[in-house]
Protein backbone atom coordinates (compact mmCIF):
# COMPACT_ATOMS: atom_id res chain seq x y z
CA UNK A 1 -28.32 1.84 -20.81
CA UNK A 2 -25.86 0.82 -23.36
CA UNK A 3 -22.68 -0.24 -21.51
CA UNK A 4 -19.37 -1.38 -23.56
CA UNK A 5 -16.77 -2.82 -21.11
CA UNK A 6 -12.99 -3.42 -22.88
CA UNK A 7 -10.51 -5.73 -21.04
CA UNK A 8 -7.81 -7.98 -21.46
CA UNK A 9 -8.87 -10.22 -18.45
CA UNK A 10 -11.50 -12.98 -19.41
CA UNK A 11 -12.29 -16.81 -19.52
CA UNK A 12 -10.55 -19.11 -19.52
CA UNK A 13 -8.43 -17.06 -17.07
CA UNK A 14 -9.70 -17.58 -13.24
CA UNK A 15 -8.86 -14.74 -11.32
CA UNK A 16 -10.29 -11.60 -9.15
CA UNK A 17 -10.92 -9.00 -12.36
CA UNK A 18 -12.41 -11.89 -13.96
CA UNK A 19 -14.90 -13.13 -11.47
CA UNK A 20 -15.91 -9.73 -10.61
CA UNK A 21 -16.55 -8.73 -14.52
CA UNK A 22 -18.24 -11.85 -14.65
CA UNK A 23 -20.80 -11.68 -11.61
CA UNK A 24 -20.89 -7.59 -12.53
CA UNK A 25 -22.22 -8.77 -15.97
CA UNK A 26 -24.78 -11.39 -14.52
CA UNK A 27 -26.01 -8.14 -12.51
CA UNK A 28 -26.16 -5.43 -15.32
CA UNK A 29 -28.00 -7.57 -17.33
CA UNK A 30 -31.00 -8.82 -14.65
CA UNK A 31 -31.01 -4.67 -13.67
CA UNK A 32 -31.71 -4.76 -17.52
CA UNK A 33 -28.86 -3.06 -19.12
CA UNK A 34 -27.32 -3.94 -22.81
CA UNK A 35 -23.72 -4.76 -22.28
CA UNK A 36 -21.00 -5.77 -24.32
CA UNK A 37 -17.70 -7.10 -22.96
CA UNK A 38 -14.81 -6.60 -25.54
CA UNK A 39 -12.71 -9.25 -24.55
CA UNK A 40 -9.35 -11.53 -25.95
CA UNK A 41 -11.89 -14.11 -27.10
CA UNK A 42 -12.68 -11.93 -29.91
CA UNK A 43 -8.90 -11.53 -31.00
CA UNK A 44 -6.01 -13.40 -32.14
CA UNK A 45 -3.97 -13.62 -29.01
CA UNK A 46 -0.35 -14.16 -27.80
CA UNK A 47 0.99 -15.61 -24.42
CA UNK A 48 1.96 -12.20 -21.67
CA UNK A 49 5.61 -12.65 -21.26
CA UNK A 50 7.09 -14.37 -18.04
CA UNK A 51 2.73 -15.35 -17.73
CA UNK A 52 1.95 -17.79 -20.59
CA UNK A 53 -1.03 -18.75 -19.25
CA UNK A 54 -2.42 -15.22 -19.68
CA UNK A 55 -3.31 -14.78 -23.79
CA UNK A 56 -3.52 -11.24 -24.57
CA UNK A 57 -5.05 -9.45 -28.17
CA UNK A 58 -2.92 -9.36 -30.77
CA UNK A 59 -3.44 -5.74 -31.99
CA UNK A 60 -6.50 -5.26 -31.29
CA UNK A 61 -7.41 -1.33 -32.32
CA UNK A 62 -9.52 -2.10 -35.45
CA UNK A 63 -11.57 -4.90 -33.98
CA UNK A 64 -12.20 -2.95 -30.86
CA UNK A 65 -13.21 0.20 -33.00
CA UNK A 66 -15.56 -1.91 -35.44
CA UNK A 67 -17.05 -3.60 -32.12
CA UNK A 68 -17.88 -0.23 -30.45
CA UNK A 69 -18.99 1.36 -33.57
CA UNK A 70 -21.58 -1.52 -34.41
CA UNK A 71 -22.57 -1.75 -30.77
CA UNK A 72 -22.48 2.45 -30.20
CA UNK A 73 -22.87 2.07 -26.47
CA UNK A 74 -24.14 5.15 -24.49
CA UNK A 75 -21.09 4.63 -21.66
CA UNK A 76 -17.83 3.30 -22.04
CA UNK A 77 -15.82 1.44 -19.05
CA UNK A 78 -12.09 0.16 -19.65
CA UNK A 79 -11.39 -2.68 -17.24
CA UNK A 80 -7.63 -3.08 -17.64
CA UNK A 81 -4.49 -1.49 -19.32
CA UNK A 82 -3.45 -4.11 -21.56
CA UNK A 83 -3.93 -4.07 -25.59
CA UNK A 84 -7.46 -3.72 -25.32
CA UNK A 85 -7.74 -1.39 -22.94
CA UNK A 86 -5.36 0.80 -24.79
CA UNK A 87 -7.36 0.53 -27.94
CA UNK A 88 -10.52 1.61 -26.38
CA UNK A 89 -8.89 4.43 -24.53
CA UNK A 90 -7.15 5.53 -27.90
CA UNK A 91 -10.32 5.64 -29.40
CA UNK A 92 -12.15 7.45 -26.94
CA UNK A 93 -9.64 9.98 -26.46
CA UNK A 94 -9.37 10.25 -30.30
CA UNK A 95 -13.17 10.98 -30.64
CA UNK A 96 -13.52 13.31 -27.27
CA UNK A 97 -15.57 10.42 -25.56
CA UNK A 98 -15.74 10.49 -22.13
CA UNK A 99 -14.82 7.17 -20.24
CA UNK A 100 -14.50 5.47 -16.89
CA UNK A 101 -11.23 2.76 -16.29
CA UNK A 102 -10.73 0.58 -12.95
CA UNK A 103 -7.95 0.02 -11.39
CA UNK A 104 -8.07 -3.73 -10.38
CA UNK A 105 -4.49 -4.75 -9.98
CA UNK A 106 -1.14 -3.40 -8.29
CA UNK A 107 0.45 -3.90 -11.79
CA UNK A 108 3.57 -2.48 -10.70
CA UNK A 109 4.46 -4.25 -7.86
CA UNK A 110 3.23 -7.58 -9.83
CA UNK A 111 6.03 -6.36 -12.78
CA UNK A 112 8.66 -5.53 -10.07
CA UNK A 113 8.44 -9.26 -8.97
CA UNK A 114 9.07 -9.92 -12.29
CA UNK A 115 11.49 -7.32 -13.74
CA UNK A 116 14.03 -4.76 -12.38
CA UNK A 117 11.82 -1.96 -12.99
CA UNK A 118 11.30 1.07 -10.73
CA UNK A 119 8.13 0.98 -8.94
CA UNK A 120 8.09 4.71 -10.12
CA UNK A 121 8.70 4.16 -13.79
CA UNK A 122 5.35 1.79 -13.40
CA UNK A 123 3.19 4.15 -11.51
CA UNK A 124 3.83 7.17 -13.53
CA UNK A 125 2.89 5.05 -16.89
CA UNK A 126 -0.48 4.21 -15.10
CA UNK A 127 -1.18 7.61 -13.68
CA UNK A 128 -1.00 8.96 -17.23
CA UNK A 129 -2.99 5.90 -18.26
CA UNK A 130 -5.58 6.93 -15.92
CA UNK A 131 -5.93 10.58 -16.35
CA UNK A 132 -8.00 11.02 -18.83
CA UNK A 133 -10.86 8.91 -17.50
CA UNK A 134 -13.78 10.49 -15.95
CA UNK A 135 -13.39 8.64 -13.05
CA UNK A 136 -11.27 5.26 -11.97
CA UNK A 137 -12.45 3.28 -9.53
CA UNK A 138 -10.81 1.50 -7.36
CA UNK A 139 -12.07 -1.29 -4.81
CA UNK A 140 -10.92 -0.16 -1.20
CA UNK A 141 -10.65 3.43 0.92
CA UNK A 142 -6.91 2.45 2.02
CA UNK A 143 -6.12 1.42 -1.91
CA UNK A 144 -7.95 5.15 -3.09
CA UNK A 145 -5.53 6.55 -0.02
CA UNK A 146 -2.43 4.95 -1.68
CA UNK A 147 -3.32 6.16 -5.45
CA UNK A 148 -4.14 9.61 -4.19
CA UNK A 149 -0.28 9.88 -2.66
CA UNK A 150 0.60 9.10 -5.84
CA UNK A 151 -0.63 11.92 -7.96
CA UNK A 152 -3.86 9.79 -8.99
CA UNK A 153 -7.29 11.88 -9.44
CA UNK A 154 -10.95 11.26 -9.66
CA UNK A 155 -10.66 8.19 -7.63
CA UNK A 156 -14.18 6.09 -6.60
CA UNK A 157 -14.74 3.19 -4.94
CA UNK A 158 -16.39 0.26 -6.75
CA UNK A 159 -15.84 -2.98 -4.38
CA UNK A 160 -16.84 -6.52 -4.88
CA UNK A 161 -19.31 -8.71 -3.45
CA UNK A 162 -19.52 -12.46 -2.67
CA UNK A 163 -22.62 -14.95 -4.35
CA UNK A 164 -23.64 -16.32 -0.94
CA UNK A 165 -25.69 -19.42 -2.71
CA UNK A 166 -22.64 -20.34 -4.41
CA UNK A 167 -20.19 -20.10 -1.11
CA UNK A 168 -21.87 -21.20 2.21
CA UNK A 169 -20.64 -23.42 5.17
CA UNK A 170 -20.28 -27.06 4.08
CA UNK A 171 -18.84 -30.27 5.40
CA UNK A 172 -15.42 -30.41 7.00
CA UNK A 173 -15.56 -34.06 6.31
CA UNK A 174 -15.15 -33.17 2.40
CA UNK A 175 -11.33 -32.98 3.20
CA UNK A 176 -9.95 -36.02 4.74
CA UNK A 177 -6.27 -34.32 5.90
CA UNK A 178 -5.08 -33.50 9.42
CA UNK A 179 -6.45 -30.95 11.15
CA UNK A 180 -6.34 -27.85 11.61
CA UNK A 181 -6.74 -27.45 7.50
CA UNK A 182 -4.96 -24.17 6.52
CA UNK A 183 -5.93 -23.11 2.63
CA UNK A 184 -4.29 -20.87 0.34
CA UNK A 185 -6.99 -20.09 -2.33
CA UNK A 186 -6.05 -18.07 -5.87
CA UNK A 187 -3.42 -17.87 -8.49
CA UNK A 188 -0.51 -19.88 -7.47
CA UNK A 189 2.49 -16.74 -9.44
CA UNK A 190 5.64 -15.41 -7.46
CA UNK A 191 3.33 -11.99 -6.70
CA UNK A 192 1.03 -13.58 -4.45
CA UNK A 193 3.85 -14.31 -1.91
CA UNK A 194 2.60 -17.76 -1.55
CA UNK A 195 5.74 -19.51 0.13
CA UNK A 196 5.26 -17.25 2.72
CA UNK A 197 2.30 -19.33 4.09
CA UNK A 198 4.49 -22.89 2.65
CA UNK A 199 7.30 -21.73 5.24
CA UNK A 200 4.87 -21.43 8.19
CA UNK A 201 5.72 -24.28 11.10
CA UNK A 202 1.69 -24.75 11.40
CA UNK A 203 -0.14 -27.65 13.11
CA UNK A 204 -2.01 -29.61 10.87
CA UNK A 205 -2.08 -29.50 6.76
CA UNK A 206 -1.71 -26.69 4.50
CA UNK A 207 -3.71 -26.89 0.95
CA UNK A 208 -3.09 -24.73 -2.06
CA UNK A 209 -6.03 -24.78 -4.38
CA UNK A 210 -5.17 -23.32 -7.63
CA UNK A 211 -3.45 -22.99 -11.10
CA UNK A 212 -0.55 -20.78 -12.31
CA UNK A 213 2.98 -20.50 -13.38
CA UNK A 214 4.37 -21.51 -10.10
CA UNK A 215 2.55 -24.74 -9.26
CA UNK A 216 5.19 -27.05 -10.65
CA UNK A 217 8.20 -25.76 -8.95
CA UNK A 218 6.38 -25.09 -5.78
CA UNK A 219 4.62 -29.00 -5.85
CA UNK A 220 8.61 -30.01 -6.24
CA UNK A 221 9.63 -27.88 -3.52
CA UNK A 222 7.01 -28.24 -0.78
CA UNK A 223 6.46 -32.12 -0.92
CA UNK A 224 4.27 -32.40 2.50
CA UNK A 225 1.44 -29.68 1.03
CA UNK A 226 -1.07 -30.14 -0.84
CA UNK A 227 -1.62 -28.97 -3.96
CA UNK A 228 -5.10 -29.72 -5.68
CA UNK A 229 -5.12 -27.60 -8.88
CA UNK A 230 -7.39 -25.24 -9.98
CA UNK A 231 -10.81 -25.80 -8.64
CA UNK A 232 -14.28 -23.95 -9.97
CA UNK A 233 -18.01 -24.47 -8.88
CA UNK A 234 -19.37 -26.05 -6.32
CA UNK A 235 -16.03 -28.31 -6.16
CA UNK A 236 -13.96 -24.88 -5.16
CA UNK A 237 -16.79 -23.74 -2.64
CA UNK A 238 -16.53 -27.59 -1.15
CA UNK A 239 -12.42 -27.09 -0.51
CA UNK A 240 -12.78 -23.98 1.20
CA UNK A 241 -15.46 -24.75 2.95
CA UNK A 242 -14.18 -27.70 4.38
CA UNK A 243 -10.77 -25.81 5.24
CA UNK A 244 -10.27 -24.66 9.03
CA UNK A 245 -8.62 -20.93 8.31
CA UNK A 246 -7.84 -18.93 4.98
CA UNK A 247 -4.56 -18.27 4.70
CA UNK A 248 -3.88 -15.37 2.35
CA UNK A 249 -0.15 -14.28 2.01
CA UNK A 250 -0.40 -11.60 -0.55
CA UNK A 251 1.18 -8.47 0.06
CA UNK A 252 -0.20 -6.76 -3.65
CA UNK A 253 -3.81 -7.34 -3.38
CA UNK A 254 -6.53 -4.63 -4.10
CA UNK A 255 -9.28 -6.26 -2.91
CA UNK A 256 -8.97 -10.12 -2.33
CA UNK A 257 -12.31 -11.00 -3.84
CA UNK A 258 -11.46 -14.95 -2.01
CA UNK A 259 -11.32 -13.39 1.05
CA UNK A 260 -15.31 -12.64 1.00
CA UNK A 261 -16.04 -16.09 -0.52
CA UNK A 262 -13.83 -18.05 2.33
CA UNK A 263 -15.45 -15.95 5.02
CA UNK A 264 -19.09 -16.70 3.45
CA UNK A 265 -18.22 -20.36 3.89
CA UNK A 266 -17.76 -19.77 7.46
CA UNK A 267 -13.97 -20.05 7.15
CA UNK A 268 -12.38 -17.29 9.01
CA UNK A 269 -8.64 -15.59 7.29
CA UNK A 270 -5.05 -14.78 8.46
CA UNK A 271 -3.17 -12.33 5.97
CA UNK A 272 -0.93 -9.48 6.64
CA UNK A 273 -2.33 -5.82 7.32
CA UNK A 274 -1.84 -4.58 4.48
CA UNK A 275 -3.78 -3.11 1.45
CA UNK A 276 -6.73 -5.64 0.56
CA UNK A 277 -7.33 -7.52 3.71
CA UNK A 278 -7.76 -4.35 5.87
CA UNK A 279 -10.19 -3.46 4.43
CA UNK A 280 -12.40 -6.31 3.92
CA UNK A 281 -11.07 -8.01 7.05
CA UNK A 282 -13.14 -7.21 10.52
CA UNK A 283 -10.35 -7.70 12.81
CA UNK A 284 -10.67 -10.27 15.89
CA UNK A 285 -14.12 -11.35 14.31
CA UNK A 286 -13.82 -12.32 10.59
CA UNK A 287 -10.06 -12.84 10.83
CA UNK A 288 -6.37 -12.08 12.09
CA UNK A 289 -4.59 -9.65 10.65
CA UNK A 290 -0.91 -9.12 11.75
CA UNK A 291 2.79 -9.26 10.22
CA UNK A 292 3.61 -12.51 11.86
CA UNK A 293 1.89 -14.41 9.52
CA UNK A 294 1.93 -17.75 12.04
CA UNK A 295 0.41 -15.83 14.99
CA UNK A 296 -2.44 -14.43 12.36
CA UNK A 297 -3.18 -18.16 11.86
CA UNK A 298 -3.34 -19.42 15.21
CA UNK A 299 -5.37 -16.60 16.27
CA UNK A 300 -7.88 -17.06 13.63
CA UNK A 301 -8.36 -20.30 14.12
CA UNK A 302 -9.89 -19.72 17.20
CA UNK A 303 -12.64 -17.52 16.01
CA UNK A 304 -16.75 -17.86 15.41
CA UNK A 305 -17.51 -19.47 11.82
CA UNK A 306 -20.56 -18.05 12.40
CA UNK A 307 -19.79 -14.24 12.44
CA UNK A 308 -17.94 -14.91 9.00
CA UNK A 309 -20.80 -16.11 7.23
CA UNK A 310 -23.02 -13.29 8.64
CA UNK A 311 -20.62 -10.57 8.07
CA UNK A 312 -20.02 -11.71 4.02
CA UNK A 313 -23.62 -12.06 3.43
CA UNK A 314 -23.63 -7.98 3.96
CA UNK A 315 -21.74 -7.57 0.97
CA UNK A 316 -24.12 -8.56 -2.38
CA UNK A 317 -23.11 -8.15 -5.82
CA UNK A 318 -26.17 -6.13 -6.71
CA UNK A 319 -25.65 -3.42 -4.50
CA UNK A 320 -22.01 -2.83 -6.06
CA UNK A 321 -23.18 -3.70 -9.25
CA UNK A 322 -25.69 -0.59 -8.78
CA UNK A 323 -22.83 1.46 -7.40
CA UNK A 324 -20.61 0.19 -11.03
CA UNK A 325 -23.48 2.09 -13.25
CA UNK A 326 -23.90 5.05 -11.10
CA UNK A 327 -20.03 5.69 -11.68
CA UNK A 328 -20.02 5.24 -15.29
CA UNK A 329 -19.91 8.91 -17.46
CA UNK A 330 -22.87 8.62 -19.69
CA UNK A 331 -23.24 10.38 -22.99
CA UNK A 332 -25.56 10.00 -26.12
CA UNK A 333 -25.57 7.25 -28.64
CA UNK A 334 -25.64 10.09 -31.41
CA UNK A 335 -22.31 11.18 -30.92
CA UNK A 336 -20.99 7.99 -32.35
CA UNK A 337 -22.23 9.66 -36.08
């Protein structure tokens, strides 16, 4: 099949909705499907406001058009709701061609943190967003739950998988800090709640591994933690892997695609209950999951490395990547003219 996939998340960004597009595109394309990825790389872009680091398309709509149109793919997803996104959707709706979206991040919670803006005003922009899509998918049963409440339809689950050559158990030696080792992994950005975990009174060291618009003030502010900078490759899979507990402080996550790859290097996690870790979370046997973010810690610390690495290992990226193309809404290449 011909798949077209518009978003406004790609390289050199390092996030979740990049690394799953990215091992979702290794997949489609060994199950032997054409795809193309309409992506910023393609535009003239501009720094997102209050995010710098994040370049988004500067209008977009007649690149994306003359990209589909050469291309004529036979199934359309749209990845995000940024300029892209909105120029394939436009299109779409403008030539009565049906289309899936996903629904990757809790954009309006991550604005909110941001801006004064109703969580309402944000939600009822993205349910209209939404609404004309075949189907959205969305990465976890509790997140679907949460959408649903809120006047979202045709909701699917599409969830993520972990590459369990590229994160396996490795040498605790790799670090040379005080132990325990507790690791914050991911975008270091106000949303992610990350002085949360900085505040903890924990034994040992804490390590943030990471980029993003908070690394600077937080490095000034929490002199005794580490903070090692953004990390890829087998470097990245080497820090967590040599880390004694995952700490993951988020309280907007849809997924937490880091908390698969920590648990596949036999690291086990402590995170709140809420949307994102309870679901990928097996609770007292992967990791700790409670408000007290502390007690989550020391309790998962004392857990089997061992039933992390065999519980990730469940989760490929084939089998979700098989799930991705039996969601999409195919129709034929002719009706492009």
């Amino acid at each position: 099949m011909k798949i077209a996939v518009a978003t406004d998340a790609w390289l050199p960004q390092i996030n979740g909705v990049v690394r799953t597009l990215g091992h979702t595109a290794d997949q489609l394309r060994q199950l032997r499907h054409d795809v193309l990825f309409i992506t910023p790389q393609d535009f003239w872009t501009y720094p997102c406001p209050t995010y710098p680091s994040i370049r988004l398309a500067l209008f977009p709509k007649q690149g994306v058009k003359q990209r589909l149109e050469e291309f004529r793919p036979q199934a359309v997803h749209i990845a995000t709701e940024g300029p892209i996104g909105h120029a394939a959707r436009a299109l779409c709706c403008g030539r009565s061609l049906p289309f899936t979206t996903s629904y990757h991040t809790q954009f309006p919670e991550y604005v909110r943190a941001r801006l004064p803006l109703p969580l309402s005003w944000s939600y009822a922009y993205l349910r209209r967003y939404h609404s004309r899509a075949a189907r959205t998918m969305i990465a976890t049963q509790s997140m679907r739950r949460m959408l649903h409440e809120r006047g979202f339809k045709n909701l699917e689950i599409w969830a993520r998988g972990v590459d369990a050559n590229a994160f396996q158990p490795g040498p605790k030696s790799f670090l040379s800090a005080p132990r325990p080792i507790s690791m914050y992994m991911g975008r270091v950005a106000v949303e992610k709640n990350i002085e949360a975990f900085l505040n903890l009174d924990l034994p040992g060291s804490k390590y943030v591994v990471g980029d993003g618009p908070d690394l600077e003030p937080l490095r000034r502010r929490y002199p005794n933690v580490i903070f090692t900078g953004q990390k890829t490759g087998q470097e990245l899979a080497a820090h967590i892997a040599a880390a004694d507990v995952f700490v993951f402080p988020s309280l907007t996550d849809t997924f937490g695609l880091v908390l698969l790859e920590a648990m596949a290097c036999g690291v086990p996690v402590a995170a709140y209950p809420v949307t994102g870790p309870i679901d990928v979370v097996l609770e007292g046997k992967t990791g700790v999951l409670d408000h007290d973010l502390r007690q989550a810690v020391l309790g998962a610390l004392k857990l089997d490395p061992a039933d992390c690495v065999a519980y990730a290992r469940e989760h490929s990226w084939r089998n979700w990547t098989e799930r991705f193309v039996s969601l999409l809404e195919p129709f034929e290449e002719s009706r492009w003219g």
